[in-house]
PDB file of N, CA and C in Angstrom:
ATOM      1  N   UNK A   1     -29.450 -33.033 -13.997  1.00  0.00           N
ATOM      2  CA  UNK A   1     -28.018 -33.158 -14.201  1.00  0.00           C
ATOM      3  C   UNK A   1     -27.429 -31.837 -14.694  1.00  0.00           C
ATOM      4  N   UNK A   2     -28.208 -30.967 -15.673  1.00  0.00           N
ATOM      5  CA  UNK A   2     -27.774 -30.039 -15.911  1.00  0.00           C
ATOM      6  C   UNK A   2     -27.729 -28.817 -15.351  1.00  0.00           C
ATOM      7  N   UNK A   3     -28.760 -28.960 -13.979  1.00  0.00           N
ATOM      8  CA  UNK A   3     -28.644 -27.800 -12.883  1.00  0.00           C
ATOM      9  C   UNK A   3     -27.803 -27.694 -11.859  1.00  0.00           C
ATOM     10  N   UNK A   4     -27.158 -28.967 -11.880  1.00  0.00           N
ATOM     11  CA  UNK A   4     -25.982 -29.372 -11.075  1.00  0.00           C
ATOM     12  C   UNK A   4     -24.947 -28.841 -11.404  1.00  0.00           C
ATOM     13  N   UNK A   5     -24.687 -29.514 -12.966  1.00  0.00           N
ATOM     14  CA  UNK A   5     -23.059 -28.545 -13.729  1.00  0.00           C
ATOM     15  C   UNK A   5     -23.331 -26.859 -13.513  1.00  0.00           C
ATOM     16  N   UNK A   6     -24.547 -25.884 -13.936  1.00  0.00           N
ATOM     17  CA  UNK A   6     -24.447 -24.692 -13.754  1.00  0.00           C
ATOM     18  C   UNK A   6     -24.626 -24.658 -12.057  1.00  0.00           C
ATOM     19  N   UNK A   7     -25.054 -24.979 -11.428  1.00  0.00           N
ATOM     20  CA  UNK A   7     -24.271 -24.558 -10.207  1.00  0.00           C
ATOM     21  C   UNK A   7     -23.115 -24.927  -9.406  1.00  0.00           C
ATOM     22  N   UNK A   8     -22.447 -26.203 -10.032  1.00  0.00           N
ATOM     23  CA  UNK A   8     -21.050 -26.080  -9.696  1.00  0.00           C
ATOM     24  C   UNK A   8     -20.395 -25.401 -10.403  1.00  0.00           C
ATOM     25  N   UNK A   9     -20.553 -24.340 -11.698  1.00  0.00           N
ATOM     26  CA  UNK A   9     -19.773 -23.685 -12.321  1.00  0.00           C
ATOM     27  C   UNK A   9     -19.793 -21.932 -11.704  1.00  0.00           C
ATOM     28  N   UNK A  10     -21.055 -22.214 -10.788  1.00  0.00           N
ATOM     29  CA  UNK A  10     -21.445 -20.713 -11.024  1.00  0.00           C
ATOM     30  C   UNK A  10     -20.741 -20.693  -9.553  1.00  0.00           C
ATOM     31  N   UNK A  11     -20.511 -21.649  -8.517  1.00  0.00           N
ATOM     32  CA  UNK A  11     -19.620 -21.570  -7.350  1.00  0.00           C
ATOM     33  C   UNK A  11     -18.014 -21.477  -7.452  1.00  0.00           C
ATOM     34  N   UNK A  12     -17.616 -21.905  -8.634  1.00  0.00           N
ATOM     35  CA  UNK A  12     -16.495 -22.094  -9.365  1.00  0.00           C
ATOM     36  C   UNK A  12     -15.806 -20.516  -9.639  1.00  0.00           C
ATOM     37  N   UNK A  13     -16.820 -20.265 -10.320  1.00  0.00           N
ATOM     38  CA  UNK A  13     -16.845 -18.524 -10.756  1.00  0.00           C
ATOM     39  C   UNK A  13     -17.130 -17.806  -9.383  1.00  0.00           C
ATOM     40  N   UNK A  14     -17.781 -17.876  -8.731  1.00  0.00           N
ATOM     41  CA  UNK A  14     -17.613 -16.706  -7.356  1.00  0.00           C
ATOM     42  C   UNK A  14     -16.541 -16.976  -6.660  1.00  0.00           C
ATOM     43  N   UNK A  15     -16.279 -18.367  -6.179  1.00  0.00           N
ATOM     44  CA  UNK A  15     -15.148 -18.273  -5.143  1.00  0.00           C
ATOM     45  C   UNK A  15     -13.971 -18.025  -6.389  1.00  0.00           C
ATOM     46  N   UNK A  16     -13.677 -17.477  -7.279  1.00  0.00           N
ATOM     47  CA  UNK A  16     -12.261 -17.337  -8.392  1.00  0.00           C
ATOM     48  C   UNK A  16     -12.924 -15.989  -7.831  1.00  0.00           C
ATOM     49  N   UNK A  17     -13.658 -15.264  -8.082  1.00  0.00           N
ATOM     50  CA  UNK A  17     -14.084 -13.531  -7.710  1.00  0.00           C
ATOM     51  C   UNK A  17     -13.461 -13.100  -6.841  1.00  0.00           C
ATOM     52  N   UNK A  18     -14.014 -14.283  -5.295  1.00  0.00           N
ATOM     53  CA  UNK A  18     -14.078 -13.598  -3.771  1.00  0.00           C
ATOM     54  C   UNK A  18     -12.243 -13.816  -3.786  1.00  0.00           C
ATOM     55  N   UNK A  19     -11.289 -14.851  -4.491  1.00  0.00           N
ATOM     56  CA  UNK A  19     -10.325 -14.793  -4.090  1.00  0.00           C
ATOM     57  C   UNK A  19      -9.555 -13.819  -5.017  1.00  0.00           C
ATOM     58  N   UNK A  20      -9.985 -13.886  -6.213  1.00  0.00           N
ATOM     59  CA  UNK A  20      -9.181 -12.400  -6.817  1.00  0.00           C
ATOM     60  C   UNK A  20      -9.301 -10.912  -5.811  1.00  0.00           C
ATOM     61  N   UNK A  21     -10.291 -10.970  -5.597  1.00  0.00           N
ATOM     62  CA  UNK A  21     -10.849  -9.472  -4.702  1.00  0.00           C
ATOM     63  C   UNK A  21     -10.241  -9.785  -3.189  1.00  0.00           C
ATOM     64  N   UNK A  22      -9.651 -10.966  -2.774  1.00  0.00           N
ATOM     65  CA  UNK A  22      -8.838 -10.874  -1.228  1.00  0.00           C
ATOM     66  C   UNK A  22      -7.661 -10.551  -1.821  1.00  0.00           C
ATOM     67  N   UNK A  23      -6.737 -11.257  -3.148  1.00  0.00           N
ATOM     68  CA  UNK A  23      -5.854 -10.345  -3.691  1.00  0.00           C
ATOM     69  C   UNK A  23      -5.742  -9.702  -3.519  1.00  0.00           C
ATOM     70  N   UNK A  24      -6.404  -8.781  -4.297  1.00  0.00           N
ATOM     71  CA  UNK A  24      -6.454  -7.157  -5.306  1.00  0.00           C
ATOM     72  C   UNK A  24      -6.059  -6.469  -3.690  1.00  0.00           C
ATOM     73  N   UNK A  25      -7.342  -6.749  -2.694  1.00  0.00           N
ATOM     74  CA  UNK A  25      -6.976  -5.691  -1.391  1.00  0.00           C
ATOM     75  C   UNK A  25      -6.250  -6.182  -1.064  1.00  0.00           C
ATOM     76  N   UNK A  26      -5.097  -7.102  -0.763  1.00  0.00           N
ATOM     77  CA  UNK A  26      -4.049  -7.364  -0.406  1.00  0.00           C
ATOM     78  C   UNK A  26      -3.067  -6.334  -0.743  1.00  0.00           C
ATOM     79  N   UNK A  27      -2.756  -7.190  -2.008  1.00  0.00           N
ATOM     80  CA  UNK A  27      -1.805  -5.944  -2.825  1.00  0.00           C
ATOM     81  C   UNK A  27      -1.453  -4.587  -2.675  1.00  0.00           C
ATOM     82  N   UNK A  28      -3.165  -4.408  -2.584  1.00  0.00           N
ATOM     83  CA  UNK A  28      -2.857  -2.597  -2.671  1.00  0.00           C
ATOM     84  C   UNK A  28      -2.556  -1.876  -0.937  1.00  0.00           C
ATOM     85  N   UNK A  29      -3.120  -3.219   0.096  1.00  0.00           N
ATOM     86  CA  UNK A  29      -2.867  -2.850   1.255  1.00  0.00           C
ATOM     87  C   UNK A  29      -1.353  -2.691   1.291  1.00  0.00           C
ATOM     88  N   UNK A  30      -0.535  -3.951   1.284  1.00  0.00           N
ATOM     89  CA  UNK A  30       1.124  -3.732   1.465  1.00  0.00           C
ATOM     90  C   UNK A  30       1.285  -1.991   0.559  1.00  0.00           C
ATOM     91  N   UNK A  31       1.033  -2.195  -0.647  1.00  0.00           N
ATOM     92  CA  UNK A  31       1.507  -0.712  -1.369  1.00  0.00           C
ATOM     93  C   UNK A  31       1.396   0.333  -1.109  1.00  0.00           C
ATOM     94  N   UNK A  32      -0.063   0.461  -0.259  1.00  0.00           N
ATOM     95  CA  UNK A  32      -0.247   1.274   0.781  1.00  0.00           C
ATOM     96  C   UNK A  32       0.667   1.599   1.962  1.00  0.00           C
ATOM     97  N   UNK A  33       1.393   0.864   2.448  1.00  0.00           N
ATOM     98  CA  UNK A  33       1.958   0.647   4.075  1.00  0.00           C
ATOM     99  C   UNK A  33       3.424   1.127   3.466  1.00  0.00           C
ATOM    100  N   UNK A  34       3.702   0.603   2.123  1.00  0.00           N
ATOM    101  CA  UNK A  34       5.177   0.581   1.592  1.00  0.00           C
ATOM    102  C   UNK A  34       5.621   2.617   1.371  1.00  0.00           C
ATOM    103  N   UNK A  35       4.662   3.135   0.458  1.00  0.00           N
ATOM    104  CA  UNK A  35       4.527   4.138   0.154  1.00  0.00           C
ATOM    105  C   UNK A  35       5.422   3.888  -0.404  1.00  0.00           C
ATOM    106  N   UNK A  36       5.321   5.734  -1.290  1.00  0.00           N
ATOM    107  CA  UNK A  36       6.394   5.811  -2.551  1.00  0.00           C
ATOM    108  C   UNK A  36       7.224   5.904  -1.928  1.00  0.00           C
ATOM    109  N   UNK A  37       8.610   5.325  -3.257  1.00  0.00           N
ATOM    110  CA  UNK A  37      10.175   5.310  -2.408  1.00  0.00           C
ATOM    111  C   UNK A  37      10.901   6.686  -3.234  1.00  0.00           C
ATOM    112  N   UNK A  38      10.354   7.186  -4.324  1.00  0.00           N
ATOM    113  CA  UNK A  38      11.019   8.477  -4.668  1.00  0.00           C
ATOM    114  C   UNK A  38      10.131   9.627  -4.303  1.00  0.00           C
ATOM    115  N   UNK A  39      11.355  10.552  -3.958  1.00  0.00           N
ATOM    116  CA  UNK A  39      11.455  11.626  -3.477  1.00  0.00           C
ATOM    117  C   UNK A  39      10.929  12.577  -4.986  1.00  0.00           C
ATOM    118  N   UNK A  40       9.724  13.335  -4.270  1.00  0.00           N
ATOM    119  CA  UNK A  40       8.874  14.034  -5.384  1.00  0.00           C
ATOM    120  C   UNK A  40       9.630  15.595  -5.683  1.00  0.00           C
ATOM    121  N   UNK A  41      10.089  15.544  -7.044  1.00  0.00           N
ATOM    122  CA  UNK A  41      10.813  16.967  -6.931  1.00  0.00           C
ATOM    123  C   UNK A  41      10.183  18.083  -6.447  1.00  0.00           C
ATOM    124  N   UNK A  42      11.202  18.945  -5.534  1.00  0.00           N
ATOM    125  CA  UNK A  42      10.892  20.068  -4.471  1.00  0.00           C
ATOM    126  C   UNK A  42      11.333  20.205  -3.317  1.00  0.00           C
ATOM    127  N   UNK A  43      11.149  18.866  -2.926  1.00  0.00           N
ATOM    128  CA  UNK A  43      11.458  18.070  -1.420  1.00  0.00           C
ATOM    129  C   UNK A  43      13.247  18.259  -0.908  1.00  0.00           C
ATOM    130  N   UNK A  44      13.415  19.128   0.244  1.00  0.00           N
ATOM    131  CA  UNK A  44      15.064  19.029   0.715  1.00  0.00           C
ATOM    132  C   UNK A  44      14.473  18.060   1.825  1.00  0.00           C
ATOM    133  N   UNK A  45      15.756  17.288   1.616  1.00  0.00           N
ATOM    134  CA  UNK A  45      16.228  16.509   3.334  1.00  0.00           C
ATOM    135  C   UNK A  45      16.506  17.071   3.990  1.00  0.00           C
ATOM    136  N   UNK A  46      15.582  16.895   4.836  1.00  0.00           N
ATOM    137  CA  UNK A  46      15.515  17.356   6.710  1.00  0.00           C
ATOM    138  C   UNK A  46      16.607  16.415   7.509  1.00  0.00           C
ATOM    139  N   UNK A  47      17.168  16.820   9.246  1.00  0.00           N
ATOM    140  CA  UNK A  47      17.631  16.016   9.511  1.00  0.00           C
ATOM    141  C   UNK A  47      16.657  15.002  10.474  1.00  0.00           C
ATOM    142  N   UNK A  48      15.240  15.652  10.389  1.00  0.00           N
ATOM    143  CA  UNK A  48      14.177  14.752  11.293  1.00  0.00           C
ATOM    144  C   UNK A  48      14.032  13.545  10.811  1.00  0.00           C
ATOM    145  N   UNK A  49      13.893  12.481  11.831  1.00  0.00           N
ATOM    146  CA  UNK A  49      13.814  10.958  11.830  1.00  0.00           C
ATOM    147  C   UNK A  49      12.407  10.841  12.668  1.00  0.00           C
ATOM    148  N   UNK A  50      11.203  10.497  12.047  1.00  0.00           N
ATOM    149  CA  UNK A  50      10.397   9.986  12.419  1.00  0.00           C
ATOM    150  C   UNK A  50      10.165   8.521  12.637  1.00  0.00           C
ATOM    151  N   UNK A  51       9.833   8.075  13.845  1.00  0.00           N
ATOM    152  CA  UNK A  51       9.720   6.887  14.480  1.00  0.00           C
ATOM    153  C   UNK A  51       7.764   6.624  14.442  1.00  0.00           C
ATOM    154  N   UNK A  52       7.423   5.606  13.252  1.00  0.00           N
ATOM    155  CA  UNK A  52       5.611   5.257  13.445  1.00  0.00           C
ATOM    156  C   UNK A  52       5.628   4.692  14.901  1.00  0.00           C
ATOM    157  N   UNK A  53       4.506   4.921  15.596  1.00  0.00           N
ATOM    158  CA  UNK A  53       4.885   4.154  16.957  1.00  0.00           C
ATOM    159  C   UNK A  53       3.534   2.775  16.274  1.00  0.00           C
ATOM    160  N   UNK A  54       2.798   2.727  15.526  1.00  0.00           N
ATOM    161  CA  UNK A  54       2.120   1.604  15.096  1.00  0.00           C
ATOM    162  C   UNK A  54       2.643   0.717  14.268  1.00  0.00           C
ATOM    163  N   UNK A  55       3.520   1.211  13.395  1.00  0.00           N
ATOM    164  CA  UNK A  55       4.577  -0.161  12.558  1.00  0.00           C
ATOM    165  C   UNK A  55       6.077  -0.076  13.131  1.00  0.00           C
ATOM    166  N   UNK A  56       6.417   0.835  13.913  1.00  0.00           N
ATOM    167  CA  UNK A  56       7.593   0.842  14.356  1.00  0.00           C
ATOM    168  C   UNK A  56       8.904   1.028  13.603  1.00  0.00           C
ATOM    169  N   UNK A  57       8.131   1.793  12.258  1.00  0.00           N
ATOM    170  CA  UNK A  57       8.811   2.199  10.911  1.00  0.00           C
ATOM    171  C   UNK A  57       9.683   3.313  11.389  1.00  0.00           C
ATOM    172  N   UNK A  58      11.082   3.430  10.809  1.00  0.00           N
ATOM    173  CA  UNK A  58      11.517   4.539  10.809  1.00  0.00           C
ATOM    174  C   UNK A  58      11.585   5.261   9.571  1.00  0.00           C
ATOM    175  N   UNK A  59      11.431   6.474   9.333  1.00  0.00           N
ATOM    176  CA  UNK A  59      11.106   7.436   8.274  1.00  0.00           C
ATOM    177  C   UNK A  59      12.091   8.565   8.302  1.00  0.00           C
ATOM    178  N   UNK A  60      12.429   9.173   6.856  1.00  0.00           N
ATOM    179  CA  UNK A  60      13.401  10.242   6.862  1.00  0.00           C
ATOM    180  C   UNK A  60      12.196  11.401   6.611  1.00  0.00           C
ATOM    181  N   UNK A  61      12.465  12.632   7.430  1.00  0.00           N
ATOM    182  CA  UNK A  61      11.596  13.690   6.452  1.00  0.00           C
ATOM    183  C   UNK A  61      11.550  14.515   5.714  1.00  0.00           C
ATOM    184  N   UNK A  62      11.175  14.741   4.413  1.00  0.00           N
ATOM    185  CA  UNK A  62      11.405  15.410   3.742  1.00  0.00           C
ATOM    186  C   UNK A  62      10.718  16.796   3.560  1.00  0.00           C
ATOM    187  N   UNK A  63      11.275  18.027   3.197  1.00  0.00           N
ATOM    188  CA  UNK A  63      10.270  19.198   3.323  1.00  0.00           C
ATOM    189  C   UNK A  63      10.451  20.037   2.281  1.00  0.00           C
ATOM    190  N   UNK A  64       9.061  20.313   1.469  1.00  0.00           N
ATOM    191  CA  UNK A  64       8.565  21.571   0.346  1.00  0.00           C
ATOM    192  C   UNK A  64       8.522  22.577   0.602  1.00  0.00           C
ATOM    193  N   UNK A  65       9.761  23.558   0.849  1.00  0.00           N
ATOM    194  CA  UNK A  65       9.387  25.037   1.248  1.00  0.00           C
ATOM    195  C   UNK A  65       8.275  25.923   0.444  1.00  0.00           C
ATOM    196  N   UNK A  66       8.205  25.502  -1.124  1.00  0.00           N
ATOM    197  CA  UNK A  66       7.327  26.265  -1.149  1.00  0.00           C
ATOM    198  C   UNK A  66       5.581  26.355  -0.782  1.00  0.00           C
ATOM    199  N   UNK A  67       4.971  24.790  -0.273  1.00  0.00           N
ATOM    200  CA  UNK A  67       4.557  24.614  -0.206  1.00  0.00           C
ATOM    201  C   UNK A  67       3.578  24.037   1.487  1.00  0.00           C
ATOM    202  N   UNK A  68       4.814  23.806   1.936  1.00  0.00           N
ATOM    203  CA  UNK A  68       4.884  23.434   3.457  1.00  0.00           C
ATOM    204  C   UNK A  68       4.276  21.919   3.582  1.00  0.00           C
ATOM    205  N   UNK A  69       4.431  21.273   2.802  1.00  0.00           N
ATOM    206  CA  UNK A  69       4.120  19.788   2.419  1.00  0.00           C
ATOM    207  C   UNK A  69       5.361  19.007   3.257  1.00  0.00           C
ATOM    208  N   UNK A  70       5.140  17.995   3.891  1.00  0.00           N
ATOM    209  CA  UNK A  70       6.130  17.172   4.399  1.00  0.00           C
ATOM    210  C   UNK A  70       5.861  15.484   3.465  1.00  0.00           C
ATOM    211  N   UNK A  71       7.063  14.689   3.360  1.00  0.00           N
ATOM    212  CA  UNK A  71       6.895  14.083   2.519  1.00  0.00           C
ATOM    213  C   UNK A  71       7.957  12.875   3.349  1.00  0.00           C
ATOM    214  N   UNK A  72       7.313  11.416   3.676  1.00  0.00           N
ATOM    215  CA  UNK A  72       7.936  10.537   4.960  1.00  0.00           C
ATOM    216  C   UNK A  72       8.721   9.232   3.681  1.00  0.00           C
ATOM    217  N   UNK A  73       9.660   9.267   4.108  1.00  0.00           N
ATOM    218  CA  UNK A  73      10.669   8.191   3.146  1.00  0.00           C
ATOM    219  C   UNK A  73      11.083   6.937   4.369  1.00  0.00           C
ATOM    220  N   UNK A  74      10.600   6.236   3.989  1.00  0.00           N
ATOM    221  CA  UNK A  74      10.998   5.159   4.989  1.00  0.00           C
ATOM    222  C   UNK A  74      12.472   4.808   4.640  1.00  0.00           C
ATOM    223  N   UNK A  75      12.892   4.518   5.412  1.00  0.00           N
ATOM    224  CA  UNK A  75      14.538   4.416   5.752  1.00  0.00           C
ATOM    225  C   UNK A  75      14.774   2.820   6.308  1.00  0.00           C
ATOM    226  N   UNK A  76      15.734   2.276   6.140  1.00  0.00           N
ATOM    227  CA  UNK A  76      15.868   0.753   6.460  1.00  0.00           C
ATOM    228  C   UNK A  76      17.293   1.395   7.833  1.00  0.00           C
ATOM    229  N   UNK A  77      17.336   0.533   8.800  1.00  0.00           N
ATOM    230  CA  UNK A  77      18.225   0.282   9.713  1.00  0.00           C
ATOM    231  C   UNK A  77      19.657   0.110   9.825  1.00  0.00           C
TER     232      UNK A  77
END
């Protein structure tokens, strides 16, 4: 009886793991895709409009002269 309760507890405890951890990469996937929404000081607005052809995102671009860094601001419609 008592090997029963520790292994319904110990299935209890992994699947709470495996679904925190489909979370966690959830989360950080969207935050990933979202990117930052402020503009990192340095950065002038360009008048280039980048089009993702895989999310079909449109993006403003931003550019670091001193650095030659480009920096993509997603833009809403």
């Amino acid at each position: 009886m008592m090997v029963a309760a520790v292994l319904v507890l110990y299935v209890l405890v992994s699947a709470a793991v495996i679904f925190g951890v489909f979370l966690f990469t959830a989360w950080m996937r969207q935050r990933r895709l979202q990117g930052p929404s402020k503009v990192p000081p340095g950065f002038k607005r360009t008048e280039e409009i980048y089009y993702d052809p895989t999310t079909g995102v449109r993006q403003r671009v931003w550019y670091n002269e001193a650095t030659g860094e480009r920096f993509y601001q997603r833009e809403e419609k």
